[in-house]
N, C-alpha and C. Protein backbone atom coordinates (compact mmCIF):
# COMPACT_ATOMS: atom_id res chain seq x y z
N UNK A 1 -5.50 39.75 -23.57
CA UNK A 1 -4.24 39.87 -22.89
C UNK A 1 -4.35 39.45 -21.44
N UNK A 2 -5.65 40.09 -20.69
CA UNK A 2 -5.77 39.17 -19.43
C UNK A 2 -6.08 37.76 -19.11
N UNK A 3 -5.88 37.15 -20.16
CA UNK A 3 -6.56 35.57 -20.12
C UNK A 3 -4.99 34.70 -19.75
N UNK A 4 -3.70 35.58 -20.32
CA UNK A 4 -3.31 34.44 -19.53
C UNK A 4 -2.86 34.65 -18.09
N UNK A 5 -2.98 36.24 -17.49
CA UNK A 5 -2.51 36.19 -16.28
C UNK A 5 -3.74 35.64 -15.38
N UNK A 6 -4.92 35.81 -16.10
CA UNK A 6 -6.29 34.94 -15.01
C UNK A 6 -6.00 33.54 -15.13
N UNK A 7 -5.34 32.73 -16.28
CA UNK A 7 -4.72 31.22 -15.86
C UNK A 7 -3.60 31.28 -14.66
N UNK A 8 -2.73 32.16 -14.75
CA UNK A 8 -1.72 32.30 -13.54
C UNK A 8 -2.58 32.08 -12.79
N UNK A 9 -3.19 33.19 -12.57
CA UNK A 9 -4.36 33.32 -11.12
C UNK A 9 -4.86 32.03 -10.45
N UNK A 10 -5.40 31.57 -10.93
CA UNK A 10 -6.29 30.38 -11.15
C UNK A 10 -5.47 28.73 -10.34
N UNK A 11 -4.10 28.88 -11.82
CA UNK A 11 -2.92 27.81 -11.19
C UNK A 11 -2.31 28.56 -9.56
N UNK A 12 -2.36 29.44 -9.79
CA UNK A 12 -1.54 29.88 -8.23
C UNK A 12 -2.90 29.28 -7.48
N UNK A 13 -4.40 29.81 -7.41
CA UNK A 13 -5.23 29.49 -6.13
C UNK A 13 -5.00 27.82 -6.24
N UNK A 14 -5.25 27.00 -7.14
CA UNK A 14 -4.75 25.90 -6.92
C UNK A 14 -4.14 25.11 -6.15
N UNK A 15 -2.89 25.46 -6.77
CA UNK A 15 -1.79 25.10 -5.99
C UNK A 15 -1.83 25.80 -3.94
N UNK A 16 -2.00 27.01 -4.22
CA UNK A 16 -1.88 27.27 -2.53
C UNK A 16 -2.90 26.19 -2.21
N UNK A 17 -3.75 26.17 -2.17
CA UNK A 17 -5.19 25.31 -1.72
C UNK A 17 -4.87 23.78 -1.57
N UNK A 18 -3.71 23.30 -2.66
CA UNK A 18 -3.21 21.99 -2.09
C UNK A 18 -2.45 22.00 -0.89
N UNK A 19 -1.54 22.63 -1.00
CA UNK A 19 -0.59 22.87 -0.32
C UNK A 19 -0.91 23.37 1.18
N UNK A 20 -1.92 24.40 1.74
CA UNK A 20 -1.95 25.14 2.82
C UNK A 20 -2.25 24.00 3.55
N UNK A 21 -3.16 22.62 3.38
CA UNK A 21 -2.91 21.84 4.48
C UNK A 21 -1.52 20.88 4.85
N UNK A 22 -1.13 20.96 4.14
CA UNK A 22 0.24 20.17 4.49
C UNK A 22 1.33 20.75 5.85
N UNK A 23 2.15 20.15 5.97
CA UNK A 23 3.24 20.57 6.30
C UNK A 23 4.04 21.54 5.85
N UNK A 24 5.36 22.07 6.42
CA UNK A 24 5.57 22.89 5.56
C UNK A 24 7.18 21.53 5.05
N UNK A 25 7.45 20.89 5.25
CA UNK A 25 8.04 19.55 5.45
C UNK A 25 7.55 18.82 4.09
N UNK A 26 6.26 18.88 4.10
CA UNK A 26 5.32 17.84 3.03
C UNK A 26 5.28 18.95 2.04
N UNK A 27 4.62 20.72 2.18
CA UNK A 27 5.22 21.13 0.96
C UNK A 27 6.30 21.62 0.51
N UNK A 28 7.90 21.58 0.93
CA UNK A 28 8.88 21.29 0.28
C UNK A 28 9.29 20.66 -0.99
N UNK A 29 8.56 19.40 0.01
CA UNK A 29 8.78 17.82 -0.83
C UNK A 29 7.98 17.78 -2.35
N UNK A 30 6.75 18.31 -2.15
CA UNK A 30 5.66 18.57 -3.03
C UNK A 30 6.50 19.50 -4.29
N UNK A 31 6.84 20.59 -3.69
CA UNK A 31 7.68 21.54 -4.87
C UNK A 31 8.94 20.75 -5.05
N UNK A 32 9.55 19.94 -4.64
CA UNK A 32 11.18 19.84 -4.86
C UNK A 32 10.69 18.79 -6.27
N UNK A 33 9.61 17.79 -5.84
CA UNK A 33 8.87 16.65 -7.06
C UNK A 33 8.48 17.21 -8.22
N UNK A 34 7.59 18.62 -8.13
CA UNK A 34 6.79 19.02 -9.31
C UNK A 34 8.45 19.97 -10.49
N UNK A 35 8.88 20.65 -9.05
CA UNK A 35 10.36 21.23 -9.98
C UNK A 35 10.64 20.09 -11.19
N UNK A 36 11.34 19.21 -9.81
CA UNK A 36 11.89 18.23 -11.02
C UNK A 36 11.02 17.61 -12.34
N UNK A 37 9.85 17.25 -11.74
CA UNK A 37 8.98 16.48 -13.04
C UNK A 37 9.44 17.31 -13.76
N UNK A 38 9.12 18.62 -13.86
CA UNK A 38 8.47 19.38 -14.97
C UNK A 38 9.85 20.30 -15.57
N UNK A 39 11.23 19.82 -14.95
CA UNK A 39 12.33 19.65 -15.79
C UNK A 39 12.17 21.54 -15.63
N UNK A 40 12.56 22.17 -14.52
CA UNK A 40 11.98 23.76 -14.16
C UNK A 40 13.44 23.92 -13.15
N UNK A 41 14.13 25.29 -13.73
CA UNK A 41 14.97 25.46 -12.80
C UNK A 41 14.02 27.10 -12.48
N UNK A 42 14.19 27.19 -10.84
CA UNK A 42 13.64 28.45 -10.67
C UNK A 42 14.60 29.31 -10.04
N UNK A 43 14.19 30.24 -10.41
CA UNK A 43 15.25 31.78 -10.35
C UNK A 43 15.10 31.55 -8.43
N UNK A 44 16.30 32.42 -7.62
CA UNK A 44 16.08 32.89 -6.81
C UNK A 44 14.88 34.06 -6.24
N UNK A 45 14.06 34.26 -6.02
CA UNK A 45 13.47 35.50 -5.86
C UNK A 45 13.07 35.55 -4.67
N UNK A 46 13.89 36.70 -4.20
CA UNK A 46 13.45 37.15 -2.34
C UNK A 46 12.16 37.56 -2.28
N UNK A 47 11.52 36.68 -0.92
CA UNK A 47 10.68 37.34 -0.88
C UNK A 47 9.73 38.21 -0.59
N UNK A 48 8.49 38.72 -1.03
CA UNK A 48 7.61 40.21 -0.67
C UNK A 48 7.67 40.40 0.91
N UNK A 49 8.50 41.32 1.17
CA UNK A 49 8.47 41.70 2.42
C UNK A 49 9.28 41.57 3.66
N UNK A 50 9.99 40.76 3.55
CA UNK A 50 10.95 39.83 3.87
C UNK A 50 10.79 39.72 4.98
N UNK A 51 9.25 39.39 5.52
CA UNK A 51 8.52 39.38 7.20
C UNK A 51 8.64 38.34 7.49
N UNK A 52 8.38 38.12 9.01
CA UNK A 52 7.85 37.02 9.84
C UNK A 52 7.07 35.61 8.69
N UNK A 53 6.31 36.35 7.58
CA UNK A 53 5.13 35.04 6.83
C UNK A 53 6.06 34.41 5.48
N UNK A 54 7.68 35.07 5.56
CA UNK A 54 8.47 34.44 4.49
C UNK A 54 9.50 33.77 4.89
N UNK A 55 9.61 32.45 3.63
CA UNK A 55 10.16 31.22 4.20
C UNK A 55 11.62 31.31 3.51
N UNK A 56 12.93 31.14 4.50
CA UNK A 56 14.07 31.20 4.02
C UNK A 56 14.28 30.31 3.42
N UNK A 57 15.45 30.16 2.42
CA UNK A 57 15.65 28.92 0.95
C UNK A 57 15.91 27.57 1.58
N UNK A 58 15.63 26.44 1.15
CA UNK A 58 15.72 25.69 1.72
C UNK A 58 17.26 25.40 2.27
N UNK A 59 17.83 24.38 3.16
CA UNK A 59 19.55 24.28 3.25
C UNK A 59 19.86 23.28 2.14
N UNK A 60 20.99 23.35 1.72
CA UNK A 60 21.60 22.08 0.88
C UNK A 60 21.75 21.03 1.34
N UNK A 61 21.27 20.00 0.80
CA UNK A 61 22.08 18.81 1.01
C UNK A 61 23.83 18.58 1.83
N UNK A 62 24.26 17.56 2.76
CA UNK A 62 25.39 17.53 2.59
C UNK A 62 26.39 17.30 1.73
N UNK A 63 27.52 18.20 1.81
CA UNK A 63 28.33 18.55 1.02
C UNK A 63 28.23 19.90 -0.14
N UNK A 64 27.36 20.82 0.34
CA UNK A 64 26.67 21.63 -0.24
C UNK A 64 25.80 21.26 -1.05
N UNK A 65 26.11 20.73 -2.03
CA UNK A 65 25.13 19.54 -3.55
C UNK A 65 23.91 19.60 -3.35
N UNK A 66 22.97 20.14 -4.36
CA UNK A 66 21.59 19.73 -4.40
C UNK A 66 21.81 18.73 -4.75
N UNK A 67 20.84 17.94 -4.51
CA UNK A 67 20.66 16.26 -5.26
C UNK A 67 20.13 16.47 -6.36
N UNK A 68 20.61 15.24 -7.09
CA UNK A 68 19.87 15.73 -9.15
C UNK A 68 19.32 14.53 -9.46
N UNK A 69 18.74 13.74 -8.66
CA UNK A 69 18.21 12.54 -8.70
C UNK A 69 16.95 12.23 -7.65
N UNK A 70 15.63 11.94 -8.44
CA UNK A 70 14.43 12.21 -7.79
C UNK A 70 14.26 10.52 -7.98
N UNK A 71 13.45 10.59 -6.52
CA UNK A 71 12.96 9.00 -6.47
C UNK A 71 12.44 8.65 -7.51
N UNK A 72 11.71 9.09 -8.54
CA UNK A 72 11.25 8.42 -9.64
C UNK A 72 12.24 8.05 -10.75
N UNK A 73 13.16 8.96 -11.33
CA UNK A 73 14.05 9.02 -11.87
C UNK A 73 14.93 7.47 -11.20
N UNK A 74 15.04 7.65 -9.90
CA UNK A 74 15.92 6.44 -9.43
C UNK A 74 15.39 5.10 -9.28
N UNK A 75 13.88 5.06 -9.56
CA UNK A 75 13.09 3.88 -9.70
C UNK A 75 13.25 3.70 -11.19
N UNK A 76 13.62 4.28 -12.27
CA UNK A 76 13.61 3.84 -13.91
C UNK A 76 14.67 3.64 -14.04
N UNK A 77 16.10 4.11 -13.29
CA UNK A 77 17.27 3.39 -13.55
C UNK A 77 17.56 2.28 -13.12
N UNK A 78 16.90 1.79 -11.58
CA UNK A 78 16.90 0.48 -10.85
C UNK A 78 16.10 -0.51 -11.72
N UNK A 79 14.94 -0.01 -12.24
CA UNK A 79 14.23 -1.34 -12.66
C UNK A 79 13.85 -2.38 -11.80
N UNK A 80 12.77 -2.00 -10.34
CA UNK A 80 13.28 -3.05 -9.27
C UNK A 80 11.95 -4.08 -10.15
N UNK A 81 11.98 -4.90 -9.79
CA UNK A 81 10.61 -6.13 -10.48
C UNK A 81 9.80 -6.66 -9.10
N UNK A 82 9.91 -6.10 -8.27
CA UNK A 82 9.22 -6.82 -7.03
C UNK A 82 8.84 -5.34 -5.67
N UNK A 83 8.26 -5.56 -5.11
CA UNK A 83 7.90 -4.71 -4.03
C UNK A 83 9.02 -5.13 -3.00
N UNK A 84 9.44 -6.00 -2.72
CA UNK A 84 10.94 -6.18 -1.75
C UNK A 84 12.03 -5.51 -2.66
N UNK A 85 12.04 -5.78 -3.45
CA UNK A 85 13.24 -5.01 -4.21
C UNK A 85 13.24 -3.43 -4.76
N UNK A 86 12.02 -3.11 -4.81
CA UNK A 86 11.48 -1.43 -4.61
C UNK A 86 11.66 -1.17 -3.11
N UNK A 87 11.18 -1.75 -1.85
CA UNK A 87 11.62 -0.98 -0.70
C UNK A 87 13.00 -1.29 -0.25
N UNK A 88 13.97 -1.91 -1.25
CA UNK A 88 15.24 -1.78 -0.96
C UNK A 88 15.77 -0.68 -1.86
N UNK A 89 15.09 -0.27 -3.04
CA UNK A 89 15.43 1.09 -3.53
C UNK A 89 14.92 1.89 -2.63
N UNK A 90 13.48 2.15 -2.20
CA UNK A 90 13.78 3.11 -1.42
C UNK A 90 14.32 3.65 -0.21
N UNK A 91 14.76 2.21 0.42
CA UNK A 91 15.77 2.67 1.81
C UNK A 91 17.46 3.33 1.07
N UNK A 92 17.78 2.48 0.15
CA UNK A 92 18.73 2.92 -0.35
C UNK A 92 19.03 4.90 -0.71
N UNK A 93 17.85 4.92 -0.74
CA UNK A 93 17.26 6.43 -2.02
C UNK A 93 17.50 7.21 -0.58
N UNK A 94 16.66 7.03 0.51
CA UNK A 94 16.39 7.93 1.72
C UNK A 94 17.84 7.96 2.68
N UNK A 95 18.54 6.88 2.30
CA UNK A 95 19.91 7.01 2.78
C UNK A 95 20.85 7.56 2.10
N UNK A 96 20.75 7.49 1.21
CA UNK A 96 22.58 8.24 0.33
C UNK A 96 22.26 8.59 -0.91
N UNK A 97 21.00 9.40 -0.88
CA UNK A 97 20.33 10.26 -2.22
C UNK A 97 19.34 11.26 -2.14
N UNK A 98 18.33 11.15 -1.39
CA UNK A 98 17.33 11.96 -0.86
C UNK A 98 17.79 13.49 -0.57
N UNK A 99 17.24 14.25 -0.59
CA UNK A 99 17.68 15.97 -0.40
C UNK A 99 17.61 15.46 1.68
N UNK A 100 18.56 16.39 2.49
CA UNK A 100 19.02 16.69 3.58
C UNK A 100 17.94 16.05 4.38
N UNK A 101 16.85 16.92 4.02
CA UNK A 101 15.54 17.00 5.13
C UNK A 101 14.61 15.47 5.00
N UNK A 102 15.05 14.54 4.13
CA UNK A 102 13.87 13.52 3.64
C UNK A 102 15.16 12.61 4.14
N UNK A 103 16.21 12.77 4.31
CA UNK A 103 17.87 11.47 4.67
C UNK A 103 17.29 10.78 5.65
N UNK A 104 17.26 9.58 6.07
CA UNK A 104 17.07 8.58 6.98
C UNK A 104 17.31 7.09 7.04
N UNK A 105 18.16 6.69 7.85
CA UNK A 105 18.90 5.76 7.77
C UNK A 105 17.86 4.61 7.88
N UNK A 106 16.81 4.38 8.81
CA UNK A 106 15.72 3.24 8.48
C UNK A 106 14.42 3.90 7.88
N UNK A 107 13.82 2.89 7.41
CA UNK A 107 12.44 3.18 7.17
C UNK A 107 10.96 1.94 7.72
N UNK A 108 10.02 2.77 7.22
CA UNK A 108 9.16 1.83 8.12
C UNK A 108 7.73 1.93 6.70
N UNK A 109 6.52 1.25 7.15
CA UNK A 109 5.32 1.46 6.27
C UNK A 109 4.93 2.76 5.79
N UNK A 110 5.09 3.46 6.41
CA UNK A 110 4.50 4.85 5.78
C UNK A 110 6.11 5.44 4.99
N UNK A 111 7.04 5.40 4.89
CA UNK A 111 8.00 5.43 3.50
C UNK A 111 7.41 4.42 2.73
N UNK A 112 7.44 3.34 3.05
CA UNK A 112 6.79 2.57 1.96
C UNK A 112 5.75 2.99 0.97
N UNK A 113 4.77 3.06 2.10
CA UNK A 113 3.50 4.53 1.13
C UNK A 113 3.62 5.31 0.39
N UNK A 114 4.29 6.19 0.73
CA UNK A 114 4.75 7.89 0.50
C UNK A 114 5.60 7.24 -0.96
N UNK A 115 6.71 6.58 -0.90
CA UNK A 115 8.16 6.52 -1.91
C UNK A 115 7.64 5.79 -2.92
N UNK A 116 6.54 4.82 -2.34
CA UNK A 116 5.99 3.81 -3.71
C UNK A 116 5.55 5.23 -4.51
N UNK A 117 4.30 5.46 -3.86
CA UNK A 117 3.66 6.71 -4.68
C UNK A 117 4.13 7.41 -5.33
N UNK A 118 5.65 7.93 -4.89
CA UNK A 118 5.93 9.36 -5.51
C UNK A 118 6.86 8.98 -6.58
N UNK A 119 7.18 7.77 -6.12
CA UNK A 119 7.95 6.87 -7.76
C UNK A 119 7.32 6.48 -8.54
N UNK A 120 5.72 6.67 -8.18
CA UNK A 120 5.07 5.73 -9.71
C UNK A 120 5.48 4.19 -9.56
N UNK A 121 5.21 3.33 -8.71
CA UNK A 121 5.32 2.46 -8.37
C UNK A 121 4.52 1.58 -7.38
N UNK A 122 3.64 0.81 -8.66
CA UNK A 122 2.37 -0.21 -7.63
C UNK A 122 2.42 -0.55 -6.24
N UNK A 123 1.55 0.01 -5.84
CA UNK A 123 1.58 -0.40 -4.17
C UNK A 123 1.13 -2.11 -3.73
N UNK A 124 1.85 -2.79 -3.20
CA UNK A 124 1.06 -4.27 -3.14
C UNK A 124 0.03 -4.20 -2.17
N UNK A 125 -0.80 -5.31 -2.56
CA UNK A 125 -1.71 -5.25 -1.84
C UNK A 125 -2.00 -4.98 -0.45
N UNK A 126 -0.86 -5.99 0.55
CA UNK A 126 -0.16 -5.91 1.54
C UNK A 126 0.56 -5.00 1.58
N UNK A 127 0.86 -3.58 2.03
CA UNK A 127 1.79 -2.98 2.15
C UNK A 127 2.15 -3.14 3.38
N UNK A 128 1.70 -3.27 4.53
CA UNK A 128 1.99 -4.11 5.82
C UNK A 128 2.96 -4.88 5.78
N UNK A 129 2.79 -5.91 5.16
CA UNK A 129 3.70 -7.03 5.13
C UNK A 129 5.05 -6.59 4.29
N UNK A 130 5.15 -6.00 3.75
CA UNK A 130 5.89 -5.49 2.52
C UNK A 130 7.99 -5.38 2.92
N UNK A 131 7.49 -4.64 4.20
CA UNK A 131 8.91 -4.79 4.55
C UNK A 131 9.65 -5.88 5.35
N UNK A 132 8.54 -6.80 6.08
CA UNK A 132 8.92 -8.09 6.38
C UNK A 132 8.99 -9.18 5.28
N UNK A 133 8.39 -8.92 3.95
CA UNK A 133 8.96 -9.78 3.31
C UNK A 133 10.27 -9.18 3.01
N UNK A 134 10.68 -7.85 2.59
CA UNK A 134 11.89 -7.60 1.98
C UNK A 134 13.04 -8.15 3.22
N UNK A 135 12.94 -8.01 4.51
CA UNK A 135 13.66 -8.61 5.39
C UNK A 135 13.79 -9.85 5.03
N UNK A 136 12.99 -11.02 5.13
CA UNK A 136 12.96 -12.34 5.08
C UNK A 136 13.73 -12.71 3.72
N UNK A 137 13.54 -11.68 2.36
CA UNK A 137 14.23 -11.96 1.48
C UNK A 137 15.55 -11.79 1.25
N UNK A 138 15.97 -11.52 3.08
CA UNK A 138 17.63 -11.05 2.95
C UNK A 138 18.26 -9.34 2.42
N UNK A 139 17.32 -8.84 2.72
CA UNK A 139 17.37 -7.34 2.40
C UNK A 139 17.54 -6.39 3.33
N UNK A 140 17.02 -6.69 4.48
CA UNK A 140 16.57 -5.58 5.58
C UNK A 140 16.77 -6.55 7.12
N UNK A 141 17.61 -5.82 8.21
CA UNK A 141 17.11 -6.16 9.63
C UNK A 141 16.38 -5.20 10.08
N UNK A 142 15.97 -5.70 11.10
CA UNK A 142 14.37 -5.25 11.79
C UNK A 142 15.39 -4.50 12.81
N UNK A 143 15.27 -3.22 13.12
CA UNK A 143 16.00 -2.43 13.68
C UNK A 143 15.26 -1.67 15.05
N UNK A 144 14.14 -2.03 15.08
CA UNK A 144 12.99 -1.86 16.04
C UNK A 144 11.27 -1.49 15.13
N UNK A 145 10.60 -1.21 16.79
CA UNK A 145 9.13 -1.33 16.29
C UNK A 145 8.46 -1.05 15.02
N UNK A 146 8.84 -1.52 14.08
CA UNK A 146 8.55 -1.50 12.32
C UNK A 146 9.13 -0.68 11.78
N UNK A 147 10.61 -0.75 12.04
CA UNK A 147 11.80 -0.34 11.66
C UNK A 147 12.43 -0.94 11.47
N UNK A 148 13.21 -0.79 9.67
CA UNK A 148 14.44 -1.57 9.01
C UNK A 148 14.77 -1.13 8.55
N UNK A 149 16.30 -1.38 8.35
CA UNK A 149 17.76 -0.86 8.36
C UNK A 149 17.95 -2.07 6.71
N UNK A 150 18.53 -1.14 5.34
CA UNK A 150 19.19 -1.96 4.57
C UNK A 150 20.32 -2.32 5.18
N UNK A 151 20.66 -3.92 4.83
CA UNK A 151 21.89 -4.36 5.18
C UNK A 151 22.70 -4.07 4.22
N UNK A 152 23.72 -5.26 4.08
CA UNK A 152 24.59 -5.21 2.96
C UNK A 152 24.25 -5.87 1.75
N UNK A 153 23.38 -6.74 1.93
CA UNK A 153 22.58 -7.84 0.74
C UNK A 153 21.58 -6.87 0.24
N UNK A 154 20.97 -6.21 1.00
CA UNK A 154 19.97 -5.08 0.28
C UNK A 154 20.80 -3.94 -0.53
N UNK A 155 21.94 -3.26 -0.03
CA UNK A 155 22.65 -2.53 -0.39
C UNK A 155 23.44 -2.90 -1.97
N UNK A 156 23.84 -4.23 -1.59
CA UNK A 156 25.15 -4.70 -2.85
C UNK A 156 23.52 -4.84 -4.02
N UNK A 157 22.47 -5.24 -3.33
CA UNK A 157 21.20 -5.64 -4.69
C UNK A 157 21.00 -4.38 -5.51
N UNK A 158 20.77 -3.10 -5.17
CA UNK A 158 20.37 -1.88 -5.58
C UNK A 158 21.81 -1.24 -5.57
N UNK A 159 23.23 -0.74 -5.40
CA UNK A 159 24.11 -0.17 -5.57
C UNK A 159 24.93 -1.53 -7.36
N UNK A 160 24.93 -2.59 -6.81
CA UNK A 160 25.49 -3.38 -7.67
C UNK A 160 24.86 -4.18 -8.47
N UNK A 161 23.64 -4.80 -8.50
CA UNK A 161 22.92 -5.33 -9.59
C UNK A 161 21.58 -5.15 -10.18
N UNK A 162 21.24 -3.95 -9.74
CA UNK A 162 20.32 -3.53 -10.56
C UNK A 162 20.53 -2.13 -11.42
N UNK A 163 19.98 -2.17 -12.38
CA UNK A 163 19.12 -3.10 -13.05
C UNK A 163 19.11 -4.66 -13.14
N UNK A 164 17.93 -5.49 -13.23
CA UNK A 164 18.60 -7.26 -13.26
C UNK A 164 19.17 -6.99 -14.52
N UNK A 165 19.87 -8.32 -15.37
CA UNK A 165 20.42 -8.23 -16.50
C UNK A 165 21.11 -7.28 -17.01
N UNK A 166 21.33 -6.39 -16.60
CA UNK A 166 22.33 -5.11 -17.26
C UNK A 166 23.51 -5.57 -17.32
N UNK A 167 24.12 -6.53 -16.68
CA UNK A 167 25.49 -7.11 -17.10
C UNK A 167 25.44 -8.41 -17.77
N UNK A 168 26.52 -7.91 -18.81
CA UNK A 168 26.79 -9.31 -19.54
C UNK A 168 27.71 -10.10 -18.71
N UNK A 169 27.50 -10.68 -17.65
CA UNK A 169 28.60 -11.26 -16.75
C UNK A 169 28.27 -12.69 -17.31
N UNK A 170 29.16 -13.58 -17.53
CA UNK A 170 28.69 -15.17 -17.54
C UNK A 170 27.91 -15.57 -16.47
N UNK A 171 26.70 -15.98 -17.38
CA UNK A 171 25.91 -17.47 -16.78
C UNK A 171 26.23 -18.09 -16.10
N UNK A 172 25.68 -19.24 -15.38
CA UNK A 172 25.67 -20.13 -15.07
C UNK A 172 25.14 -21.34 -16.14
N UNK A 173 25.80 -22.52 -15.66
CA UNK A 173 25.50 -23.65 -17.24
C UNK A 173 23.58 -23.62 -17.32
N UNK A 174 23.33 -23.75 -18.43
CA UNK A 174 21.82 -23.97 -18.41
C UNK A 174 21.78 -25.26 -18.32
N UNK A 175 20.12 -25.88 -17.13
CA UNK A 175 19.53 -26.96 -17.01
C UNK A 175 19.57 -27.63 -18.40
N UNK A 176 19.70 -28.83 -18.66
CA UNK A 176 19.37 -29.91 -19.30
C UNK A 176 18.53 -30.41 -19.70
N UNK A 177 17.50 -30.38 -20.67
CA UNK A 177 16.61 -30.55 -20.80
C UNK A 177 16.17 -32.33 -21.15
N UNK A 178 15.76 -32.82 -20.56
CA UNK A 178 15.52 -34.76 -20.69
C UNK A 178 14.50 -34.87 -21.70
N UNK A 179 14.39 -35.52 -22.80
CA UNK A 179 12.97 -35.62 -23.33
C UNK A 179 12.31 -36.50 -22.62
N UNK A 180 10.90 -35.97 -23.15
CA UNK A 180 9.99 -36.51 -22.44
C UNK A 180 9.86 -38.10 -22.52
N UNK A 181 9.92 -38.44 -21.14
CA UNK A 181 9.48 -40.10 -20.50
C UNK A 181 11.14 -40.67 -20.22
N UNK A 182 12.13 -39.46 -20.34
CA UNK A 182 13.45 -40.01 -19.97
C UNK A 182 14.31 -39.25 -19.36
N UNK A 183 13.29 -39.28 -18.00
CA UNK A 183 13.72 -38.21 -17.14
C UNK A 183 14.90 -39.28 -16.12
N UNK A 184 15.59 -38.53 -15.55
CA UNK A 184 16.92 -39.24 -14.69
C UNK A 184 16.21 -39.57 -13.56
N UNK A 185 16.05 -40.69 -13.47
CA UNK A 185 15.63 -41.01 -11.40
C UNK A 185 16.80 -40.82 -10.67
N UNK A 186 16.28 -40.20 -9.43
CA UNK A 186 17.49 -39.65 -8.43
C UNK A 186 17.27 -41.03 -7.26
N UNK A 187 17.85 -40.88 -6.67
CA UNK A 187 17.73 -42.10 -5.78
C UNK A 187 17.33 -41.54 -4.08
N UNK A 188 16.58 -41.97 -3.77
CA UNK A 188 15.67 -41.16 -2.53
C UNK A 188 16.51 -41.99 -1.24
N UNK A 189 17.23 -41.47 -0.12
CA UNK A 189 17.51 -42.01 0.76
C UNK A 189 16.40 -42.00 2.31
C-alpha cells in the first residue's frame, strides 16, 4: 500500500529539483506545458499555510480566458514546412495566443530557442540567422537590436494559409511540359 505513495514521493522530489532552479516565470511555463501535454485539469487547492512561501494563482489571460491552445498544439494545426515559417508561427503564437505573462509583440533568438523546443520543432542549424531569413522572406521587420515584429505578410501566412494546401482554392494553369529535344527557344535581347 506504501509503494504507491513512495512513487508520489519520488515524482514530487523530481519535479521540485527541476524546477527550484528556474524562475518562477520559467516554472509557470514548465507547469502550464506539462498540464496541457498530459491533458490534466487541476483542482484549485489553497495553499499549506497561506504564508509569505505561497504562490497566489496565476492572473488570466486578457479578457479573463485561459488560453486552450499550447504552442505545440498550434505548431500541428499550422503545419509550418520551414524554420521562417515556424518563427512566423511563433511570433504569431506570442502575440494573440500565448497565456498573459509569455504575450509579446516582437521576438528575437532566444524565442526562437525556447518556442522551437517547446513545440517539438527542429531547431536549424543556424538559429542565428533564422529570423533574418524569415525577414528577408517577407515575414518580419527588424524592429531593433535582434528584434522582429510580424508584419502583415507574416500574419496573412499563419492566420490565412496555413496549413499549405488546406484549401481547395483554384490553381494556377500547370507548366507545359515540351518533349524532350523540343524545347521553345526564347529569344535573348
Amino acid at each position: 500500500m506504501s509503494e504507491p505513495v513512495d512513487h508520489e514521493i519520488e515524482a514530487i522530489k523530481v519535479v521540485l529539483a527541476a524546477l527550484a532552479p528556474l524562475s518562477e516565470k520559467a516554472r509557470a511555463s514548465v507547469l502550464q506545458y506539462v498540464t496541457r501535454r498530459l491533458d490534466l485539469t487541476l483542482p484549485q487547492v489553497p495553499a499549506v499555510g497561506g504564508g509569505a512561501g505561497s504562490t497566489p494563482p496565476a492572473p488570466p489571460a486578457a479578457g479573463g480566458t485561459v488560453p486552450t491552445i499550447h504552442i505545440e498544439e498550434f505548431r500541428e494545426q499550422k503545419r509550418p514546412r520551414s524554420a521562417n515559417e515556424m518563427a512566423a508561427v511563433v511570433a504569431y503564437y506570442l502575440a494573440n495566443l500565448a497565456p498573459q505573462d509569455q504575450h509579446k509583440d516582437t521576438i528575437d533568438q532566444k524565442d526562437i530557442e525556447a518556442q522551437f523546443k517547446i513545440a517539438s520543432f527542429p531547431l536549424p542549424r543556424q538559429v542565428r540567422g533564422t529570423l533574418q531569413n524569415a525577414k528577408n522572406a517577407g515575414y518580419f521587420d527588424l524592429v531593433g537590436d535582434g528584434e522582429f515584429k510580424l508584419n502583415a505578410v507574416g500574419h496573412n501566412l499563419v492566420a490565412h494559409s496555413m496549413p499549405r494546401g488546406a484549401s481547395k482554392a483554384p490553381t494556377s494553369a500547370k507548366r507545359t511540359k515540351h518533349p524532350k529535344g523540343k524545347r521553345v527557344k526564347t529569344k535573348r535581347s
